[in-house]
Structures are given as C-alpha cells and as structure tokens.
N, C-alpha and C. Protein backbone atom coordinates (compact mmCIF):
# COMPACT_ATOMS: atom_id res chain seq x y z
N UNK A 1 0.82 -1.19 0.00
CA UNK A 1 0.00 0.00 0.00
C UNK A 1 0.87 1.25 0.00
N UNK A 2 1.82 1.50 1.09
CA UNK A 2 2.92 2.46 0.90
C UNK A 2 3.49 2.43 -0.76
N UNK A 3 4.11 1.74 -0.81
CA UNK A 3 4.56 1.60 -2.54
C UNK A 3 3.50 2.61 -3.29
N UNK A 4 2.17 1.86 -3.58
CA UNK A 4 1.24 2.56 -4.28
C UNK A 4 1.06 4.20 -3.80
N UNK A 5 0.93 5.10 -2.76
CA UNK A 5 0.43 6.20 -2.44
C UNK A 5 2.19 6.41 -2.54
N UNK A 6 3.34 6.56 -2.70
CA UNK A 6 4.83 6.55 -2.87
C UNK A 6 4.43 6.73 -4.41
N UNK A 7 4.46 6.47 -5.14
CA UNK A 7 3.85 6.12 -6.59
C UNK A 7 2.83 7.24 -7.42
N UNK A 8 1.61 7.38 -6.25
CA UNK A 8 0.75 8.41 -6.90
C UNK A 8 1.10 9.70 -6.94
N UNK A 9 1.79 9.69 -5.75
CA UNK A 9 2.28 11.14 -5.00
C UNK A 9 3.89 11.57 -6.08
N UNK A 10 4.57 10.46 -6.68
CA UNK A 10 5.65 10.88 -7.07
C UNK A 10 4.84 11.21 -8.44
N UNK A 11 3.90 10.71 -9.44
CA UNK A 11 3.20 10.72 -10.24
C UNK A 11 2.48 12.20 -10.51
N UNK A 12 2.21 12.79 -9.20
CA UNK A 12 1.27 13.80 -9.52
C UNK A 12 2.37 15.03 -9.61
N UNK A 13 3.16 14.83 -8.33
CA UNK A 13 4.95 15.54 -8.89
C UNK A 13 5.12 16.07 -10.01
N UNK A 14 5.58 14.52 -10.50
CA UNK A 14 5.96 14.78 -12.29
C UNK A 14 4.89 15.23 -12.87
N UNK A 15 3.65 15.18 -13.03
CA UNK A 15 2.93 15.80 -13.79
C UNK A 15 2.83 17.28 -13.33
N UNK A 16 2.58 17.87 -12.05
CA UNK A 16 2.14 18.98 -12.16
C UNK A 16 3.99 19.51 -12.87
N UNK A 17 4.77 19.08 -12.38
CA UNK A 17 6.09 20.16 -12.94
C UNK A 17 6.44 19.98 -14.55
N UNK A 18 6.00 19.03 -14.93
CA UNK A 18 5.92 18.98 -16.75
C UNK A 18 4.47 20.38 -16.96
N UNK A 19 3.60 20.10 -16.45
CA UNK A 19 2.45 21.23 -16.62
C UNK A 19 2.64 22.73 -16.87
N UNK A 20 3.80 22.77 -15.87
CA UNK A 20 4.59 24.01 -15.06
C UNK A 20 4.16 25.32 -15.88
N UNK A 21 4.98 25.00 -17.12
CA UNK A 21 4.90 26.01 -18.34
C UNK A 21 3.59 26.37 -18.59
N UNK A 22 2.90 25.44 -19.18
CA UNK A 22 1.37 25.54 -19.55
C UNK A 22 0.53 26.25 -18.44
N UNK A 23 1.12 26.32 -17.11
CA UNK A 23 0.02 27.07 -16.11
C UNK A 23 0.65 28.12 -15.67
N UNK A 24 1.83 28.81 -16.29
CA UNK A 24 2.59 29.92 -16.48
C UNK A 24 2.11 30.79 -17.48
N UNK A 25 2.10 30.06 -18.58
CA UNK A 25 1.09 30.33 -20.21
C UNK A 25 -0.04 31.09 -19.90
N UNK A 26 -0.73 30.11 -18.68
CA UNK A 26 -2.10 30.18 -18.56
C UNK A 26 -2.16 31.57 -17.39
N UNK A 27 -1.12 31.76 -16.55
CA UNK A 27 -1.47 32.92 -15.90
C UNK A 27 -1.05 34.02 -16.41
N UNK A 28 -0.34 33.84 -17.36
CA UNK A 28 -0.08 34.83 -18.48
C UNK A 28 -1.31 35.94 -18.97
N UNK A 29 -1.73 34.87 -19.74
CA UNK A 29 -2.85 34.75 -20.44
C UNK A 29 -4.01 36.00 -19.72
N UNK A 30 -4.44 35.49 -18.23
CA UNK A 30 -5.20 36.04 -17.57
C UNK A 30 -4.52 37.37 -17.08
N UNK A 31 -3.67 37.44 -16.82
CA UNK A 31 -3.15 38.83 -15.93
C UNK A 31 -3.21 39.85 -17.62
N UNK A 32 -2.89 39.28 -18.93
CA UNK A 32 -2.89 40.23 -19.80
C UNK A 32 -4.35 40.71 -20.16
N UNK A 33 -5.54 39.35 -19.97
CA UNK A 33 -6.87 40.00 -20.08
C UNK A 33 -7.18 40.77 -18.95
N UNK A 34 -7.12 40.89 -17.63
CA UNK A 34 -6.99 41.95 -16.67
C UNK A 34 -6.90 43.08 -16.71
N UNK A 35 -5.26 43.59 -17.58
CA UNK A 35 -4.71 44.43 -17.91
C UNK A 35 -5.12 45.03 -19.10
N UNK A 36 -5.96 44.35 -20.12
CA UNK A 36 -6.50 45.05 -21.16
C UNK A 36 -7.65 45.45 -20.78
N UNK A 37 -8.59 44.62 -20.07
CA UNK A 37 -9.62 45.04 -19.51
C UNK A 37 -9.65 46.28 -18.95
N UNK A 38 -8.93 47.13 -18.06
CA UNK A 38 -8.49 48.10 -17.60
C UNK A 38 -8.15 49.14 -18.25
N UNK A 39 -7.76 48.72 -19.40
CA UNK A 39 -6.91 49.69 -20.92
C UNK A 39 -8.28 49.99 -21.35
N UNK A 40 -9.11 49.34 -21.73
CA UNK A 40 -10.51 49.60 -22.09
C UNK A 40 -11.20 50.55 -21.43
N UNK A 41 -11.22 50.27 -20.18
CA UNK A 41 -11.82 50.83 -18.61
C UNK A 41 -11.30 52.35 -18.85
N UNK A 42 -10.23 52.28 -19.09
CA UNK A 42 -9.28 53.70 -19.08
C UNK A 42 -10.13 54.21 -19.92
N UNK A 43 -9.73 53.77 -21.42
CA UNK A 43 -9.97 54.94 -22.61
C UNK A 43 -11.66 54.86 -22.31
N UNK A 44 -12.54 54.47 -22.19
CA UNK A 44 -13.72 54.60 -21.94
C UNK A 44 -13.91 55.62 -20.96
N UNK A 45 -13.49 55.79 -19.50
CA UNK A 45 -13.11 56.83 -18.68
C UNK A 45 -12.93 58.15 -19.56
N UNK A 46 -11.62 58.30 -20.09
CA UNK A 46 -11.40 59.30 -20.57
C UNK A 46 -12.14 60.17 -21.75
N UNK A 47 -12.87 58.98 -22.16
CA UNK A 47 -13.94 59.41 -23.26
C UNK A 47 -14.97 60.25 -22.64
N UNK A 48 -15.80 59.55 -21.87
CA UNK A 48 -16.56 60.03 -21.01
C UNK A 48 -16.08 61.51 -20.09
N UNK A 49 -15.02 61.51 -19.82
CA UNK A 49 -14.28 62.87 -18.77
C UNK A 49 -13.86 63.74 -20.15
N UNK A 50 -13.71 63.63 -21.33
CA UNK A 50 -13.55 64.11 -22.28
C UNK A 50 -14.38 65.05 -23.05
N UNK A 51 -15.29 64.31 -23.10
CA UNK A 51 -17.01 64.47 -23.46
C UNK A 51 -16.54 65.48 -25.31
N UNK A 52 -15.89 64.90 -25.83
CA UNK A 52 -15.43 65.90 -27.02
C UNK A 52 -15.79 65.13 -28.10
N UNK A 53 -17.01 66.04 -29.20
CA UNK A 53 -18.03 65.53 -29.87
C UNK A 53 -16.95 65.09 -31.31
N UNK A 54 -16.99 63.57 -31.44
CA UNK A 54 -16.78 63.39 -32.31
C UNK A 54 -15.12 62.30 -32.35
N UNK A 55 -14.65 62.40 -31.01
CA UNK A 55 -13.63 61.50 -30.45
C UNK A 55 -13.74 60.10 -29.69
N UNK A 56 -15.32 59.66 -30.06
CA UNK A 56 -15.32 58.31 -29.93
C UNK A 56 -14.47 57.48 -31.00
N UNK A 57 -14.57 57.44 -31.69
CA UNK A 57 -13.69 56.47 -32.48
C UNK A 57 -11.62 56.50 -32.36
N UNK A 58 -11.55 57.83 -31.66
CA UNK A 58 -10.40 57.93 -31.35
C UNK A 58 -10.19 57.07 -30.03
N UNK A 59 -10.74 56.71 -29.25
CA UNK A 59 -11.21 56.04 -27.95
C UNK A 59 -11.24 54.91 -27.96
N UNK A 60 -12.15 54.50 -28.61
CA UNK A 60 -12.19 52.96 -29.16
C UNK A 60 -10.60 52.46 -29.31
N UNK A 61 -10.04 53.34 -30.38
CA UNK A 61 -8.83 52.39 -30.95
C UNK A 61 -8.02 52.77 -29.81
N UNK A 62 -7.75 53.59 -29.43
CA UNK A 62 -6.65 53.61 -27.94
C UNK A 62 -6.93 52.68 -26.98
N UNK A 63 -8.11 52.46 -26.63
CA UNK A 63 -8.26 51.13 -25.94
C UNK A 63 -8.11 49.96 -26.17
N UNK A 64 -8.23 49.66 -27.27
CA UNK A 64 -8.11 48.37 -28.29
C UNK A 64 -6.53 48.25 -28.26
N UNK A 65 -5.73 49.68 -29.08
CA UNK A 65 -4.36 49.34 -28.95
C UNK A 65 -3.70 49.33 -27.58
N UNK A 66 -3.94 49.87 -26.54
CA UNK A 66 -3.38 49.75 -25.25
C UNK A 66 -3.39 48.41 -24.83
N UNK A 67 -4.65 47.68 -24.94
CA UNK A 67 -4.80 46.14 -24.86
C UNK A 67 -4.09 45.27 -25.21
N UNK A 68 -4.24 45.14 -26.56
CA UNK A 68 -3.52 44.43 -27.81
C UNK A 68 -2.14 44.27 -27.30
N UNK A 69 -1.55 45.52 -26.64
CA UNK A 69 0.48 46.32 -26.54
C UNK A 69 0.39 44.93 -25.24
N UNK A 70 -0.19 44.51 -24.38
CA UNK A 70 -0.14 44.02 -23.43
C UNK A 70 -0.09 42.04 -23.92
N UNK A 71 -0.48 41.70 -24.77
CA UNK A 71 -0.52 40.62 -25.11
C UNK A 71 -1.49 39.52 -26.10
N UNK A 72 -1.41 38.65 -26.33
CA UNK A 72 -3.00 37.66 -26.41
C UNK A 72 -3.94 37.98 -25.53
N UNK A 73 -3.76 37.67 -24.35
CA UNK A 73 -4.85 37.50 -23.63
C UNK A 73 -5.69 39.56 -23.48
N UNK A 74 -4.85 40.37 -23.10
CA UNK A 74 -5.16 41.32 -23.51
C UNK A 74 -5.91 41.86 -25.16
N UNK A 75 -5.78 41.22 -25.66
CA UNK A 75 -6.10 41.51 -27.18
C UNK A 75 -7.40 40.75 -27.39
N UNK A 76 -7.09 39.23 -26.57
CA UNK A 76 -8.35 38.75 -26.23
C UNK A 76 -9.63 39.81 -25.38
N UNK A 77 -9.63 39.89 -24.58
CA UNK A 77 -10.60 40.75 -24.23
C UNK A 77 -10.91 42.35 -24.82
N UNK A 78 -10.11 42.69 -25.00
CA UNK A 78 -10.50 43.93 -26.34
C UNK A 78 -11.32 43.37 -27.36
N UNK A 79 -11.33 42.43 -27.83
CA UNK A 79 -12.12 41.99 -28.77
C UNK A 79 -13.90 41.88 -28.28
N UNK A 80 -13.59 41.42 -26.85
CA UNK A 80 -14.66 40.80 -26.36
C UNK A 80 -15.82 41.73 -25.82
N UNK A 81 -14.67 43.02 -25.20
CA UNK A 81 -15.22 43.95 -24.47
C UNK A 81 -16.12 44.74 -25.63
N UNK A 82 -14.87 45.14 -27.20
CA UNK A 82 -15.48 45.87 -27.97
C UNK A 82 -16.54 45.05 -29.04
N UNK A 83 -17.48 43.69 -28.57
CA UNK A 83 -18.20 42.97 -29.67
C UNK A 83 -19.36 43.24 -28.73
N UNK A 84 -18.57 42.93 -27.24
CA UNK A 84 -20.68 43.19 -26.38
C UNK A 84 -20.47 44.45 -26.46
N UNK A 85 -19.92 45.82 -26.12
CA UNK A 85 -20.22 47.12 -26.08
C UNK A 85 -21.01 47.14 -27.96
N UNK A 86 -20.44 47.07 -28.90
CA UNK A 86 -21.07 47.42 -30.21
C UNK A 86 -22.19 46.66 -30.22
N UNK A 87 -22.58 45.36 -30.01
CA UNK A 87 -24.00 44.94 -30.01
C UNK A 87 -25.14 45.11 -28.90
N UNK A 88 -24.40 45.79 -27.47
CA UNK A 88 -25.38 46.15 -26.79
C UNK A 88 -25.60 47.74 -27.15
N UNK A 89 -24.77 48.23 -27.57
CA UNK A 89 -25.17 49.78 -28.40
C UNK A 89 -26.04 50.04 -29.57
N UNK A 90 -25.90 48.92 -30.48
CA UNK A 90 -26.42 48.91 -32.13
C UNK A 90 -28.04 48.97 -31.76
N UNK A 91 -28.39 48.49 -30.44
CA UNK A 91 -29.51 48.37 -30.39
C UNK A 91 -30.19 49.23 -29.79
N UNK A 92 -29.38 50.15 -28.83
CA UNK A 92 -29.99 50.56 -27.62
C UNK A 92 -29.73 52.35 -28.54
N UNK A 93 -27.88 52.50 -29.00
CA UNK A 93 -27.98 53.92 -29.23
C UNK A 93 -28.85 54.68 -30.30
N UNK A 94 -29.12 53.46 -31.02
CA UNK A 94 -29.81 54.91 -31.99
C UNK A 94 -29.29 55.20 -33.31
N UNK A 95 -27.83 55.37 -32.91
CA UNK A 95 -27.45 55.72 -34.61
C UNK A 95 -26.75 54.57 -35.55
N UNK A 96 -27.16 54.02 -35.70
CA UNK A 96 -26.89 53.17 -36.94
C UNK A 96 -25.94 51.89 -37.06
N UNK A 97 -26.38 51.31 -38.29
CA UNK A 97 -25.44 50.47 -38.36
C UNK A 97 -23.65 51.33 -38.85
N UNK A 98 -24.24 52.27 -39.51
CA UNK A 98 -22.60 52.98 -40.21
C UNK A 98 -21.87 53.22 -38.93
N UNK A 99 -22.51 53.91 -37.62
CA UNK A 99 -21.82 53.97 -36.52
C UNK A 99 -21.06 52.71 -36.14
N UNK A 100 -22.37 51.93 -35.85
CA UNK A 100 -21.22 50.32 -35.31
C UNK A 100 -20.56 50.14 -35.96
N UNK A 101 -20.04 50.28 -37.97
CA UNK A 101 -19.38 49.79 -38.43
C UNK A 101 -18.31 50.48 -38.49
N UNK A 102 -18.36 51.48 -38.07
CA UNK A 102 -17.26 52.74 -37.90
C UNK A 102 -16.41 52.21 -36.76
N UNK A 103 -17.19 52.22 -35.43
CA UNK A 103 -16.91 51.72 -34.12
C UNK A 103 -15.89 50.80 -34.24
N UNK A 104 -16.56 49.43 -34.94
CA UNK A 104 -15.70 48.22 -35.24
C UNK A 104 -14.53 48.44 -35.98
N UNK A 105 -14.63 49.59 -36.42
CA UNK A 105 -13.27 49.52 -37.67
C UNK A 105 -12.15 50.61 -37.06
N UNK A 106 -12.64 51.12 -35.76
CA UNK A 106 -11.93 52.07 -35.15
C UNK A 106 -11.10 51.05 -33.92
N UNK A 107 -11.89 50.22 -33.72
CA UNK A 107 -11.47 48.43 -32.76
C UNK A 107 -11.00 48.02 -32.94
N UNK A 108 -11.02 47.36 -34.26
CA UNK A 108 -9.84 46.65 -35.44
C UNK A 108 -8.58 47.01 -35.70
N UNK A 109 -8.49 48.53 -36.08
CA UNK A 109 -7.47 49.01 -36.29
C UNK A 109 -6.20 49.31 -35.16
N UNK A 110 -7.11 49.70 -34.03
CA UNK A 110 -6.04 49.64 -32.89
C UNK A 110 -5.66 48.46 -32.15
N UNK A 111 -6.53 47.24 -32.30
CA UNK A 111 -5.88 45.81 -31.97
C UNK A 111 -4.72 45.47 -33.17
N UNK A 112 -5.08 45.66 -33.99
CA UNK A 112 -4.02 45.44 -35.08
C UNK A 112 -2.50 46.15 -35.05
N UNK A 113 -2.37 47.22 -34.07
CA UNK A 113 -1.07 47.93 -34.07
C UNK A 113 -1.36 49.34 -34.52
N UNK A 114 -2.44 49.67 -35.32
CA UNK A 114 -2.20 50.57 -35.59
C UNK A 114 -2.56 51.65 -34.75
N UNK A 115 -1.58 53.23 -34.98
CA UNK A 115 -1.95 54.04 -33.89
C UNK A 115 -3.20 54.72 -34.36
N UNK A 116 -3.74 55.35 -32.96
CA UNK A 116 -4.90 55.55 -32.53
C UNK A 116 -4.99 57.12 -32.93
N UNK A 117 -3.80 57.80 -32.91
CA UNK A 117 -3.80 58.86 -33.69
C UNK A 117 -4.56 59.18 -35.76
N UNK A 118 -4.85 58.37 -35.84
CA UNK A 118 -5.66 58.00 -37.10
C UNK A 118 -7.17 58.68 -36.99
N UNK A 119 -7.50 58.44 -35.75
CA UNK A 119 -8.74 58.89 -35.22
C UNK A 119 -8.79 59.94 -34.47
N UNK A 120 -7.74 60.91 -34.31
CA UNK A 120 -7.89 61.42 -33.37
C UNK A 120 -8.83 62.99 -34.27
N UNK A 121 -8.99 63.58 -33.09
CA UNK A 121 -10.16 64.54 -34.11
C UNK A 121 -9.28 65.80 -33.81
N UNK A 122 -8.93 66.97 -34.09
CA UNK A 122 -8.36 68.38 -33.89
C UNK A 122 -9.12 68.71 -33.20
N UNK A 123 -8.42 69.47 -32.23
CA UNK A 123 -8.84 70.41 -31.09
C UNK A 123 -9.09 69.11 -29.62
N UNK A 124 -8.51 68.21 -30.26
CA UNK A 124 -9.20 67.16 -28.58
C UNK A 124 -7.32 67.59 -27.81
N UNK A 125 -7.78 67.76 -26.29
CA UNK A 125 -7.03 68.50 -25.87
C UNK A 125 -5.65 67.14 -25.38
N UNK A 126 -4.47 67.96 -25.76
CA UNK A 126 -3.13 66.98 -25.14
C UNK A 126 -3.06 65.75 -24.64
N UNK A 127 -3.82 66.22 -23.22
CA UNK A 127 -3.95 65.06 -22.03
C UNK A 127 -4.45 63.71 -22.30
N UNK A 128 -5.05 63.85 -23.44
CA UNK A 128 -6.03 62.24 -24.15
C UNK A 128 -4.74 61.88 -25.06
C-alpha cells in the first residue's frame, strides 16, 4: 500500500512540474486579459471625462491598442469587451449600423497595431 500512495504522489509531482509552463502560459494569459480590460476601462473613462463631440472612435482604438500592446490574452478581451459594447449599443444607441461599423473599424485598427492617432479629431485636448 505504501509503494502505491509513494507512486501516486511521485506521479502527480511529475505531472504537475511537466504542466509548469502551460500554467505559467495560462497565468499569463489572464493577468494580460486583466490588464487590457483596464486599458478599455481607461480609454472609456477618458472618453466620457472628455465628453469631445466626435472622439469616440479615437477612444475605441486607444483602448483596443493599449490592450492588444499588453498581449493575447489582452487583445483577447478587447475583442470581447469591444463585440458586447457594439451589439449592446447597435440596439440601444440609436445611430446606426454605419456607426457600429465605424466603431468596429476604429477596434480593429487599434488591436491590429495601428496608432490611434488615425482617429484622433483636432482640437481634442493633449492630455487624451
């Protein structure tokens, strides 16, 4: 009986430390969706404390790219954050599908690398 529980116990050893990596990967993973989540949180914040007509789409992609800069798993949730925000909006705000498709393409572009300065509108002040 010793032998056997000597056995399981050396067994679960070796497995969790072969795992090792993969649950390193995996907390990776999560601390970068965290951290994008937050990047989102931000530029949404600042949009809102901003209130400057016409610098949503500059917003969008700064959040998207702040995310993205952080990793997969960050890039993962930018995606996620900006698919329920555009389909709980398409329905609720009012203006259009050209908006959401604007929205989405202002999302896209800053997960992709590109800068967020693309969107930015004249006269939106420094600090953004």
């Amino acid at each position: 009986m010793r032998l056997w529980v000597c056995i399981t116990l050396l067994s679960i050893v070796l497995c969790a430390s072969a795992d090792r990596p993969a649950i390193f990967r995996a907390g990776a993973f999560v601390r970068d969706a965290a951290g994008g989540a937050w990047d989102m949180w931000r530029a949404y914040r600042d949009m809102r404390k901003a209130n400057y007509i016409g610098a949503d789409k500059y917003f969008h992609a700064r959040g998207n790219y702040d995310a993205a800069r952080r990793g997969p798993g960050g890039a993962w949730a930018a995606r996620v954050i900006s698919d329920a925000r555009e389909s709980w909006q398409s329905g609720v705000s009012g203006r259009g599908h050209e908006d959401t498709r604007a929205d989405q393409e202002a999302n896209a572009w800053g997960r992709s690398g590109g800068t967020p300065n693309r969107y930015r509108p004249a006269g939106l002040p420094s600090k953004y």
